[in-house]
C-alpha atoms as a PDB file:
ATOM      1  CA  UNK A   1     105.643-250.383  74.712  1.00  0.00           C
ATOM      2  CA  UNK A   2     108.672-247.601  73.483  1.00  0.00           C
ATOM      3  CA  UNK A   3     110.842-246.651  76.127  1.00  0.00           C
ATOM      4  CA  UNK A   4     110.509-243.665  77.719  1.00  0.00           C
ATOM      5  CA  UNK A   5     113.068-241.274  79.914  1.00  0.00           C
ATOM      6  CA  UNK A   6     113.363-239.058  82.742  1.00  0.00           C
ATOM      7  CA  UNK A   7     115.222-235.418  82.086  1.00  0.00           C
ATOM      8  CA  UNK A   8     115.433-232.537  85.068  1.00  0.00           C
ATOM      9  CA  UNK A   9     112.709-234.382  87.310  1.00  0.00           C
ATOM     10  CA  UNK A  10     110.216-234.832  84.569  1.00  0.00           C
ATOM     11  CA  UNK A  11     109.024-238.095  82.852  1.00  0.00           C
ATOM     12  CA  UNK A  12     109.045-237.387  79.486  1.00  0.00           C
ATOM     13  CA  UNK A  13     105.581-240.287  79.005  1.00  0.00           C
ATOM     14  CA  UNK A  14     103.511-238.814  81.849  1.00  0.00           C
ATOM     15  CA  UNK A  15     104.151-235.627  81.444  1.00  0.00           C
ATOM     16  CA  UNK A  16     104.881-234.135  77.789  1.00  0.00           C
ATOM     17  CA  UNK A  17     103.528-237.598  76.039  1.00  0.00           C
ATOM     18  CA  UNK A  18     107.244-238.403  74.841  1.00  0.00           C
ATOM     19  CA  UNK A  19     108.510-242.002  73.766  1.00  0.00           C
ATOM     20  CA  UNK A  20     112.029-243.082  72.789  1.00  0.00           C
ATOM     21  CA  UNK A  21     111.548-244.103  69.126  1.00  0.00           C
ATOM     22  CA  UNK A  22     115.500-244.971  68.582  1.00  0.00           C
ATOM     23  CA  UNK A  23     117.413-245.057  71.662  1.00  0.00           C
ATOM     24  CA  UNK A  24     120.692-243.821  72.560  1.00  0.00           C
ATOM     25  CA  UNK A  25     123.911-245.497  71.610  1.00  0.00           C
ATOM     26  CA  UNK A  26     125.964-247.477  74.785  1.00  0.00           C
ATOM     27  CA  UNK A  27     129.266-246.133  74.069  1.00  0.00           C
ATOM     28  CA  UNK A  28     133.031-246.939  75.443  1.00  0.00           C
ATOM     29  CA  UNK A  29     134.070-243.627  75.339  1.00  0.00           C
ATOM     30  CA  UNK A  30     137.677-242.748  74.290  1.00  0.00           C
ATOM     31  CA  UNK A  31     140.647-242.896  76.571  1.00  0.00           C
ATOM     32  CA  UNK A  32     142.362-239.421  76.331  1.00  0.00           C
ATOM     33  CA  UNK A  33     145.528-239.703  75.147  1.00  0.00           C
ATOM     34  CA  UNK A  34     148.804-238.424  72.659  1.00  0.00           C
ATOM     35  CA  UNK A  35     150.169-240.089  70.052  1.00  0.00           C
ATOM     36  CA  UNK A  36     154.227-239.814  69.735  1.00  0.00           C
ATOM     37  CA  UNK A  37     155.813-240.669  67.024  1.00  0.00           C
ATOM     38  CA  UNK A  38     159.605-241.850  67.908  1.00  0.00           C
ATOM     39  CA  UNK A  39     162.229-241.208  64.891  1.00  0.00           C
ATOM     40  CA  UNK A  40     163.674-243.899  64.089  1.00  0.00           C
ATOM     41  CA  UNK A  41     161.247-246.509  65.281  1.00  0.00           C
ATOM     42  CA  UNK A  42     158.119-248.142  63.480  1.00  0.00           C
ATOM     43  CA  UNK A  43     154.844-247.110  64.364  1.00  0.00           C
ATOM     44  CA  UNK A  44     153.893-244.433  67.021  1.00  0.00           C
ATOM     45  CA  UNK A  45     153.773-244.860  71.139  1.00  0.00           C
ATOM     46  CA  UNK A  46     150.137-244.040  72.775  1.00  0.00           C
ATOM     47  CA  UNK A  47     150.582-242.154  75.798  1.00  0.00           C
ATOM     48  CA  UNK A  48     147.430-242.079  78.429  1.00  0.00           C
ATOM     49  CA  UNK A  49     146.821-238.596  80.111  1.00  0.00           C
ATOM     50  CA  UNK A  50     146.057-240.957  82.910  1.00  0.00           C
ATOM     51  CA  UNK A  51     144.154-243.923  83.933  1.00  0.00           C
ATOM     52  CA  UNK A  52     140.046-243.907  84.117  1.00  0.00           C
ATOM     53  CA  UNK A  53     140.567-240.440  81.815  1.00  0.00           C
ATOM     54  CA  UNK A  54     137.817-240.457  79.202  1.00  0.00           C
ATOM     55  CA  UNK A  55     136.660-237.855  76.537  1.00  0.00           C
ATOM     56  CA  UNK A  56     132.756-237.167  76.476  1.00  0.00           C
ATOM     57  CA  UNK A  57     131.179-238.507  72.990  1.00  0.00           C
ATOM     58  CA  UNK A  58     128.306-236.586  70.843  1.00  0.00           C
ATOM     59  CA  UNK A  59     125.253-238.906  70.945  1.00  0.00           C
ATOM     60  CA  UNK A  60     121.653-238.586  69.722  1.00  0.00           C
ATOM     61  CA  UNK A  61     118.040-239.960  70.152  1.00  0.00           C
ATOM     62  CA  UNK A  62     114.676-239.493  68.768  1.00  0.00           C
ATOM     63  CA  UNK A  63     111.499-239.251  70.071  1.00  0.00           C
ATOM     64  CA  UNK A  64     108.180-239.577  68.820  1.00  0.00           C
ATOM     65  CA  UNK A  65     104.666-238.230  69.903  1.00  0.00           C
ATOM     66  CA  UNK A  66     101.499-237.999  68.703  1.00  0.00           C
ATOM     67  CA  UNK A  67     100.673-234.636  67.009  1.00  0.00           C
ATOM     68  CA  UNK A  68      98.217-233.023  69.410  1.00  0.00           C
ATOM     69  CA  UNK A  69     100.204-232.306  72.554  1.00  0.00           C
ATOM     70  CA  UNK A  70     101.504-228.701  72.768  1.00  0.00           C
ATOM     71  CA  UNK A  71     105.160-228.233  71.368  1.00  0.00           C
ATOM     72  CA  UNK A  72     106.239-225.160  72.892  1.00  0.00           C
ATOM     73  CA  UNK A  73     106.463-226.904  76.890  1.00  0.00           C
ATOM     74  CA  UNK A  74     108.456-229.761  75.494  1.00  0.00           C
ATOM     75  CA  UNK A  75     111.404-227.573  73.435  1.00  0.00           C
ATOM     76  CA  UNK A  76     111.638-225.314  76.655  1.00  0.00           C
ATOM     77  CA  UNK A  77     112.170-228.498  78.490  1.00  0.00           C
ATOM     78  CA  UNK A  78     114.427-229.821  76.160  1.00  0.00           C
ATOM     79  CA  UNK A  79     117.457-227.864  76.739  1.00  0.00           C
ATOM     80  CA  UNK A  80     120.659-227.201  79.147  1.00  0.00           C
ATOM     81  CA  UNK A  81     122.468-229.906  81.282  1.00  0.00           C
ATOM     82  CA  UNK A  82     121.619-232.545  83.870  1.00  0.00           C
ATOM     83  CA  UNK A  83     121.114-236.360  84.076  1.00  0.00           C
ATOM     84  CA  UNK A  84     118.920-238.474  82.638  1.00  0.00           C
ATOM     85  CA  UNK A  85     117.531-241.743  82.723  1.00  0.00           C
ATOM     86  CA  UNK A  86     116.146-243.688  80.369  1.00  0.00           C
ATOM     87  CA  UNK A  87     113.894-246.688  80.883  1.00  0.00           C
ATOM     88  CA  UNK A  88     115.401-249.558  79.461  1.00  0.00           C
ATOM     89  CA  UNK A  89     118.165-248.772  82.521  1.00  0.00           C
ATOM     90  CA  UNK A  90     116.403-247.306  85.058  1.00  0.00           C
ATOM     91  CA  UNK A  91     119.048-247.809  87.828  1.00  0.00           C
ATOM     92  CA  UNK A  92     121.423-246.000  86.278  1.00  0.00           C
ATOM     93  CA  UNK A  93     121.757-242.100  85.120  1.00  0.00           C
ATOM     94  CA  UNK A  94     124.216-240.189  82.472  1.00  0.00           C
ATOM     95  CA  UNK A  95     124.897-236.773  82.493  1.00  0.00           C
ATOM     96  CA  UNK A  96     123.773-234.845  79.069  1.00  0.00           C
ATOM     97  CA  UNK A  97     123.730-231.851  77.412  1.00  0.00           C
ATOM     98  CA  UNK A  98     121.405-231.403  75.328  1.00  0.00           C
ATOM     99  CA  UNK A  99     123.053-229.288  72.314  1.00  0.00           C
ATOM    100  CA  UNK A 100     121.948-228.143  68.886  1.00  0.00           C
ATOM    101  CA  UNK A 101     118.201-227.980  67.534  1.00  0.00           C
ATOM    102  CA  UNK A 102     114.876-230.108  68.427  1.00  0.00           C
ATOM    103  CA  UNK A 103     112.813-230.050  65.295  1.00  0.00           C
ATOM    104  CA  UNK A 104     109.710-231.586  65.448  1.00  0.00           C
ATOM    105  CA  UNK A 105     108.512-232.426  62.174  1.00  0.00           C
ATOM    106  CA  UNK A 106     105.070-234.387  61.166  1.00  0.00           C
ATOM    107  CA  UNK A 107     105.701-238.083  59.994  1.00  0.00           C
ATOM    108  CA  UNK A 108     102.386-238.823  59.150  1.00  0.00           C
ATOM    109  CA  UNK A 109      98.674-237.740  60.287  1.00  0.00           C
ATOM    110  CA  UNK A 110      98.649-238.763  63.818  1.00  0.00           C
ATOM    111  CA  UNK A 111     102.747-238.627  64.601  1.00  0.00           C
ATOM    112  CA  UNK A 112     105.408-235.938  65.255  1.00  0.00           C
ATOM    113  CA  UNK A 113     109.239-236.983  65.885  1.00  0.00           C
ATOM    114  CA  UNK A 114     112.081-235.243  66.474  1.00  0.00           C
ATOM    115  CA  UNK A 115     115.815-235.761  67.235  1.00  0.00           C
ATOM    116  CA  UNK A 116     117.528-235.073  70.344  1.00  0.00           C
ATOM    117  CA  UNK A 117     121.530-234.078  69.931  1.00  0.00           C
ATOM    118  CA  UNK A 118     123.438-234.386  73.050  1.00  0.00           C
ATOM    119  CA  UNK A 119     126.728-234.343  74.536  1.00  0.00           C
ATOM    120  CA  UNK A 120     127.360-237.053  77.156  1.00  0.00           C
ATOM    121  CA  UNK A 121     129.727-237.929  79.778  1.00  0.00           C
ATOM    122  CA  UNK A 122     131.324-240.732  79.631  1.00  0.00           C
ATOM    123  CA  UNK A 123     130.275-242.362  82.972  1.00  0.00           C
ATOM    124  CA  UNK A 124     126.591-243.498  84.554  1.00  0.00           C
ATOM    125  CA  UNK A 125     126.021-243.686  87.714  1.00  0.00           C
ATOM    126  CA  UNK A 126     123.625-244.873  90.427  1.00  0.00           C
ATOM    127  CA  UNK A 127     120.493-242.830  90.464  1.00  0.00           C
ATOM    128  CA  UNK A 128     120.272-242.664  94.522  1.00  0.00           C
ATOM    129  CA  UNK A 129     124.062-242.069  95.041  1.00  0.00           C
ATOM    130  CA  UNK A 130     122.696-241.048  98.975  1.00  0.00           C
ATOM    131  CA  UNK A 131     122.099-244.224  99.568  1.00  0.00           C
ATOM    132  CA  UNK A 132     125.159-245.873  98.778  1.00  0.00           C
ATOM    133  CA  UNK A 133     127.151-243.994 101.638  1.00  0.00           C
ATOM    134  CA  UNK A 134     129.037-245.754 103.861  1.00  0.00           C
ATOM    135  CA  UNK A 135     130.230-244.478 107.549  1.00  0.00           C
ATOM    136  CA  UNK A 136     133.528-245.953 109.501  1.00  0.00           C
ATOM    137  CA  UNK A 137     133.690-245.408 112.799  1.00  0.00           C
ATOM    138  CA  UNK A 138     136.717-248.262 114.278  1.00  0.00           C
ATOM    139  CA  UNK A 139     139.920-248.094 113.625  1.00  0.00           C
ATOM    140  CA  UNK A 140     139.676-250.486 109.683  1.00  0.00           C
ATOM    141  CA  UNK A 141     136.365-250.743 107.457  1.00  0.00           C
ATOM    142  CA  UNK A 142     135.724-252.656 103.614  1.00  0.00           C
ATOM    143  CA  UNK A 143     133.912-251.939 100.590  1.00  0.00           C
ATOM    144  CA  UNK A 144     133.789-252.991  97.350  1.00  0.00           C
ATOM    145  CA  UNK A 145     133.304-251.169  93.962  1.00  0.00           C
ATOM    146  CA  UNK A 146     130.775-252.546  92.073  1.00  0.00           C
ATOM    147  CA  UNK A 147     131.504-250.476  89.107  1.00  0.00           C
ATOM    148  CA  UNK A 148     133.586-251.150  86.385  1.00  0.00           C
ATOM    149  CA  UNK A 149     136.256-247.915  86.909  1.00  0.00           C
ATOM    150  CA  UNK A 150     137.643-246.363  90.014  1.00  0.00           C
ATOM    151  CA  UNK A 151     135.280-243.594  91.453  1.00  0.00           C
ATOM    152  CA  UNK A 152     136.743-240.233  93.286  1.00  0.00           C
ATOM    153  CA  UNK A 153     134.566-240.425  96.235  1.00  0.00           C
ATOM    154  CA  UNK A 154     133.187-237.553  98.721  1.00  0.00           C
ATOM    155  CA  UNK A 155     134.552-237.892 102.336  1.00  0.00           C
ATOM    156  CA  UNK A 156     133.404-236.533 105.681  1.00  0.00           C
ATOM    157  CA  UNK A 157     135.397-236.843 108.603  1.00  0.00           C
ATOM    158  CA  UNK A 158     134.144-235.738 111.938  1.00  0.00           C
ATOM    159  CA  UNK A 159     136.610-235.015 114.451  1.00  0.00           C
ATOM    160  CA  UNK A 160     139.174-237.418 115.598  1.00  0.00           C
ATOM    161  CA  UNK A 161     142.357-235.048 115.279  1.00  0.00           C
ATOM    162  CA  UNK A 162     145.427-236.062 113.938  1.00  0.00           C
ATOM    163  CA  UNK A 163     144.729-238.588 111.777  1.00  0.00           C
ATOM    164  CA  UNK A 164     145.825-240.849 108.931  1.00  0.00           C
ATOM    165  CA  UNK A 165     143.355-242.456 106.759  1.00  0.00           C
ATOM    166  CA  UNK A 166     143.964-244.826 104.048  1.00  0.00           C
ATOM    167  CA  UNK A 167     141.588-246.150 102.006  1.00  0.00           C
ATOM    168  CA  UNK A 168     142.370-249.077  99.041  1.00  0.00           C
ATOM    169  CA  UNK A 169     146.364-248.068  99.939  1.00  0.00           C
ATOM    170  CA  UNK A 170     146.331-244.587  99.349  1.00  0.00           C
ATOM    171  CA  UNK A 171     146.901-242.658 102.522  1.00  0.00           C
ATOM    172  CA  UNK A 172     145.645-239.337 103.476  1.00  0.00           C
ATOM    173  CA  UNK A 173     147.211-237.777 106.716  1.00  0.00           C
ATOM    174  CA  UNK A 174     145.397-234.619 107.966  1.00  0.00           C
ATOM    175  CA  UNK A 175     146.354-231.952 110.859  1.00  0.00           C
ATOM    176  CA  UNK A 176     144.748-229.991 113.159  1.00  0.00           C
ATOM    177  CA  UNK A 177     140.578-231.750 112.157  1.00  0.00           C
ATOM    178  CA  UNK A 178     140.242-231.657 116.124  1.00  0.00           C
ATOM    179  CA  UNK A 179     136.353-231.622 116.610  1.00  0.00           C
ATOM    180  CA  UNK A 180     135.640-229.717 112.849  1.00  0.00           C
ATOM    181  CA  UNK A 181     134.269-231.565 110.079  1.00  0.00           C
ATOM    182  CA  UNK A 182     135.534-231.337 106.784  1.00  0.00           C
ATOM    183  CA  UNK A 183     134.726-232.668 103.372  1.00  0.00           C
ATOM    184  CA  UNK A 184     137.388-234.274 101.073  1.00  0.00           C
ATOM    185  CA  UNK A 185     135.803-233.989  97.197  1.00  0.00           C
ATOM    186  CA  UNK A 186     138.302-236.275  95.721  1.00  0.00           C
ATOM    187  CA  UNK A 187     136.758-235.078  92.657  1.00  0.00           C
ATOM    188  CA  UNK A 188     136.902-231.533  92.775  1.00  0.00           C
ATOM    189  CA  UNK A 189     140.038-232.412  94.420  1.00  0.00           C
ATOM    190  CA  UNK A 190     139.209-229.544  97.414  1.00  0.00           C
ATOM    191  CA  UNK A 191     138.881-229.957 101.055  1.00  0.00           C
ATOM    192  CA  UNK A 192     136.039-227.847 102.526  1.00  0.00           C
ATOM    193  CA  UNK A 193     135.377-226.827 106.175  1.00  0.00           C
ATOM    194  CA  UNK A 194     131.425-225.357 106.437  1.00  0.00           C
ATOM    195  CA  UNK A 195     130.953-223.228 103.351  1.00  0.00           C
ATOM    196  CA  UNK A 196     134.450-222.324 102.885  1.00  0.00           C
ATOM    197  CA  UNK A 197     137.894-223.938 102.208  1.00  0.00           C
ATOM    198  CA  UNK A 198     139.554-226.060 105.066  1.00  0.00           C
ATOM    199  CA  UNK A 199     142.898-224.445 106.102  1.00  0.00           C
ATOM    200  CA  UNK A 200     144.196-227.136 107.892  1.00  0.00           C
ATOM    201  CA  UNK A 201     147.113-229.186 106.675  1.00  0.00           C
ATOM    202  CA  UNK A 202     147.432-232.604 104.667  1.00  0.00           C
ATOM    203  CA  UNK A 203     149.370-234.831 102.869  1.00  0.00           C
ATOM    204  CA  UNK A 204     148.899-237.305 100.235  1.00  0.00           C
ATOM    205  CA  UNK A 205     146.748-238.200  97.128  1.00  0.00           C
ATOM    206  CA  UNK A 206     143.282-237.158  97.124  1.00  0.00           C
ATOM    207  CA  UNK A 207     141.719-241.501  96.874  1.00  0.00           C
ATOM    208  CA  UNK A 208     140.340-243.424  93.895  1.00  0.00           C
ATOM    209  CA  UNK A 209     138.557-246.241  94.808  1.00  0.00           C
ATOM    210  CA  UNK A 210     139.169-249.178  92.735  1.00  0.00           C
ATOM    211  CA  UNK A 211     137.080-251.639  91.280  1.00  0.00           C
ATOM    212  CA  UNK A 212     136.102-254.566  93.481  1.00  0.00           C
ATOM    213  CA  UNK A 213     136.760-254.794  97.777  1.00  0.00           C
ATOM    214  CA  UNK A 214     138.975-253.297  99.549  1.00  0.00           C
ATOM    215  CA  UNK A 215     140.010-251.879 103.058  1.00  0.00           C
ATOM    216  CA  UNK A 216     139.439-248.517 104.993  1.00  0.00           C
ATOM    217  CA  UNK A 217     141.634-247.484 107.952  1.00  0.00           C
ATOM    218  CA  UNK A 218     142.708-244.587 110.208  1.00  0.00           C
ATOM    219  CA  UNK A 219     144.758-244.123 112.840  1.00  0.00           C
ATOM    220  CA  UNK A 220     142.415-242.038 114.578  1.00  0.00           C
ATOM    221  CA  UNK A 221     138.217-242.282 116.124  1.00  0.00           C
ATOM    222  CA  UNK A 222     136.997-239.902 113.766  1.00  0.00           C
ATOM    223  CA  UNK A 223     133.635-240.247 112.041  1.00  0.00           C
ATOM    224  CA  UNK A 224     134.289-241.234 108.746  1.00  0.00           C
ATOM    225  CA  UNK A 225     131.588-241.394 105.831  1.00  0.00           C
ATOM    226  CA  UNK A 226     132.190-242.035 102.132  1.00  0.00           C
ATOM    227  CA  UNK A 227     130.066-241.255  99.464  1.00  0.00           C
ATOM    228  CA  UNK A 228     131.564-243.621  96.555  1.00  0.00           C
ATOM    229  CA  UNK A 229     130.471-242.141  93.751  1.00  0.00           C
ATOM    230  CA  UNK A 230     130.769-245.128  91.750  1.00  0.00           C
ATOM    231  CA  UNK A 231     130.219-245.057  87.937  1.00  0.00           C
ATOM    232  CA  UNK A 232     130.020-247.381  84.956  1.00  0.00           C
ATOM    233  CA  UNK A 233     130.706-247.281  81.397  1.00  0.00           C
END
């Protein structure tokens, strides 16, 4: 049986009558990155803009369906941004946009196909993410990455005051949490309190958690869950 995939919530089998005639390439997407070239010496140095920075890649796939389901549903659902998961890795989801035309054109009596253009970032990631969280409530706590770069996690801490947190070596020192909770999107690289911006005061490198175990600590009792957001190639 062709593969099939799941875009915005929908299957695209069970519910638009969709299979994955050629799948999707599984691409090591490009560090991002200068070339300098030094006078006076051979060749050219590659400088990294920094490490676990990729560039999203242009991919494609085609699907194929037989030629009496209705078009129009299917082109309306085949457009914008979000992730998607494709059978043949079910675990895992990338995030697309889907970019350019989706012709459908007839192949033969019974079969329509049609190619699906797409920009893609360059990580996957678990499809439950919620489920991977982790909460630290003692004074030290491990983990271990199971992906294959560093992840910029999301971090709750509830309460505990003062405190300095270090996770995988990098410490965080916040002042003045006292009972709030706040959000750390290492990502986003923001600290939020509620629905606005946390105007308390901190110190340090937003963390990166590296690829296999590693240790969690505070100096505090605060409440501490992570969300790893971890991702693979």
């Amino acid at each position: 049986m062709m593969p099939w995939f799941v875009w915005k919530g929908q299957n695209s089998l069970s519910d638009y009558g969709l299979w994955i005639k050629s799948l999707p390439k599984r691409v090591k997407a490009e560090e991002r990155n200068d070339e300098v070239i030094i006078p006076g010496r051979a060749g050219s140095v590659i400088l990294l803009e920094g490490d676990d920075i990729f560039n999203s890649y242009s991919d494609e796939m085609v699907v194929i369906a037989r030629d009496d389901i209705s078009i129009d549903p299917v082109v309306e659902w085949l457009r914008g941004s979000g992730d998607m998961v494709i059978s043949t890795d079910i675990e895992k989801a990338r995030e697309v946009r889907i970019v350019g035309e989706v012709k459908f054109a007839r192949v033969n009596n019974c079969w329509m196909e049609a190619t699906i253009p797409m920009v893609c970032q360059p990580f996957r990631k678990a499809v439950y993410e919620s489920g991977e969280s982790v909460t630290v409530t003692g004074s030290s706590g491990t983990m271990a990455n199971p992906g294959d770069v560093a992840s910029k996690p999301l971090v709750t801490i509830a309460g505990g005051g003062n405190n300095t947190i270090t996770i995988a070596g990098q410490a965080m020192t916040f002042t003045g949490v006292s009972t709030d909770t706040i959000v750390v999107d290492c990502d986003a690289q923001i600290i939020t309190k509620g629905s606005g911006i946390w105007t308390g005061t901190f110190s340090g490198d937003f963390w990166k958690l590296p690829k296999g175990s590693f240790s969690i600590a505070q100096t505090s009792n605060a409440s501490i869950t992570i969300q790893p957001r971890w991702r693979w190639m």
